[in-house]
Protein backbone atom coordinates (compact mmCIF):
# COMPACT_ATOMS: atom_id res chain seq x y z
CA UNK A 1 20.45 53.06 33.33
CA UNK A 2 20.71 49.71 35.27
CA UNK A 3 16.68 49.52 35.28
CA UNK A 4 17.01 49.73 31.36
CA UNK A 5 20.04 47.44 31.01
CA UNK A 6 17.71 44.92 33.64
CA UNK A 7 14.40 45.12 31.22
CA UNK A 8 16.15 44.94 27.59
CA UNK A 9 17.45 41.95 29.23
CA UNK A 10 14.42 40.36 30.49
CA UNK A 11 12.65 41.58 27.11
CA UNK A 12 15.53 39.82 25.30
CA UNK A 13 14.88 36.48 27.14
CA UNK A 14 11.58 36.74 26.68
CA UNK A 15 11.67 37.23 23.06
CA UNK A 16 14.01 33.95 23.03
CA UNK A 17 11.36 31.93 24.97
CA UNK A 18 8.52 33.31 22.71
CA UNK A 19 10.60 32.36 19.65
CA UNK A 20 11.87 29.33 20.83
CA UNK A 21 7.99 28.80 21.89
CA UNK A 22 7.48 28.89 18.06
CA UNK A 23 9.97 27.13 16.88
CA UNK A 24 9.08 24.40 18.60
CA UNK A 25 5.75 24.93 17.51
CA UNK A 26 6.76 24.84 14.16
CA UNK A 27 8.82 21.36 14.83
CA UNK A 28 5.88 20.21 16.03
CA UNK A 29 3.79 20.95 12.46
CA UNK A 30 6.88 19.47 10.56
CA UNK A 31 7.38 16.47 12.47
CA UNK A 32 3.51 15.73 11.82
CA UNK A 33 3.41 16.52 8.09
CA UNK A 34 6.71 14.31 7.64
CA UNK A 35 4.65 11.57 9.74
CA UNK A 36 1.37 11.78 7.51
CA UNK A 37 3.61 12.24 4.17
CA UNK A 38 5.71 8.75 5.18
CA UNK A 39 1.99 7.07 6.21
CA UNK A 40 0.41 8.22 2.58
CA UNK A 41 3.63 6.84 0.71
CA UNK A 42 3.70 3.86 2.35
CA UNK A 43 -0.32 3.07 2.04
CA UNK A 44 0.27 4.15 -1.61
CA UNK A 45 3.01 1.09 -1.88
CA UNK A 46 0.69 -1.23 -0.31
CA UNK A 47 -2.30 -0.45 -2.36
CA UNK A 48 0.58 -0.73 -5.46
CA UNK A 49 0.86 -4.34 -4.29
CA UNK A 50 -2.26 -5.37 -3.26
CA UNK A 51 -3.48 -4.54 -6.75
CA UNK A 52 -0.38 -6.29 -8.18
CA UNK A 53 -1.07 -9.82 -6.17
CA UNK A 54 -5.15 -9.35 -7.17
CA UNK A 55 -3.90 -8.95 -10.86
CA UNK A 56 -1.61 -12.02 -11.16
CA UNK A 57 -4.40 -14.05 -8.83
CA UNK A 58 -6.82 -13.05 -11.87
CA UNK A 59 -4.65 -14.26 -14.49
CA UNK A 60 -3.66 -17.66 -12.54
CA UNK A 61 -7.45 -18.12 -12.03
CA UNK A 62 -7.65 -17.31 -15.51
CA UNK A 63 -5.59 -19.93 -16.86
CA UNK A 64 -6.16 -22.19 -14.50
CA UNK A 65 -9.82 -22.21 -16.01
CA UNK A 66 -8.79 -22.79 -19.40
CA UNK A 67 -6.65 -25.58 -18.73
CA UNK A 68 -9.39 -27.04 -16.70
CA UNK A 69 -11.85 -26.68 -19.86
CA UNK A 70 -9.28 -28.37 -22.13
CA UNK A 71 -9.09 -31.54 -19.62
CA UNK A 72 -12.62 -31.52 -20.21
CA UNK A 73 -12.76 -31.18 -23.55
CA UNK A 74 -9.89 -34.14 -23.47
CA UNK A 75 -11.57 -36.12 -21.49
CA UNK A 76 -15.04 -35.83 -22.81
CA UNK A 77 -13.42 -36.56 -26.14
CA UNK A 78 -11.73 -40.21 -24.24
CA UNK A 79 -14.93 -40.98 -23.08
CA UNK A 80 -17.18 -40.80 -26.42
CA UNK A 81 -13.92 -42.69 -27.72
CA UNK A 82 -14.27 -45.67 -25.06
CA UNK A 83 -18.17 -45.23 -25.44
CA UNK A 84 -17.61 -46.16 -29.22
CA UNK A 85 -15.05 -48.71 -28.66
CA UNK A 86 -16.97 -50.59 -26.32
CA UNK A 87 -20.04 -50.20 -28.56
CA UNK A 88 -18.15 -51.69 -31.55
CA UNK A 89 -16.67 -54.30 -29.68
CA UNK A 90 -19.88 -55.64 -28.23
């Protein structure tokens, strides 16, 4: 009876160990899905703003150009008015 008493306890603490053994285990799986979940979200909010800063560079660049093309037109426009001025004046 002692002998039996002796080995349900020892196959009780073994059964802890091997559970514990898989909880662990199991902690371990969590823990790393939880890590790779946090990485994804957080490369998805980067790639969110990265495309956010190339899209307002593209419209600044875009602007940018037109004003640059009306200067020219204004100043191509000042010139052939000079040009003329000085040509009527000579």
């Amino acid at each position: 009876m002692v002998d039996e008493a002796i080995e349900a306890k020892n196959k009780r603490i073994s059964d802890a160990r091997a559970e514990a053994r898989e909880i662990l285990k199991q902690a371990e799986i969590d823990a790393h899905k939880a890590a790779q979940d946090s990485f994804k979200v957080g490369e998805e909010k980067i790639l969110e703003e990265r495309d956010k800063i190339v899209n307002d560079g593209e419209k600044n660049a875009i602007a940018m150009s037109q004003k640059a093309q009306a200067n020219i037109d204004k100043s191509v426009n000042y010139l052939v008015q000079e040009f003329e001025r000085a040509v009527l004046n000579e």
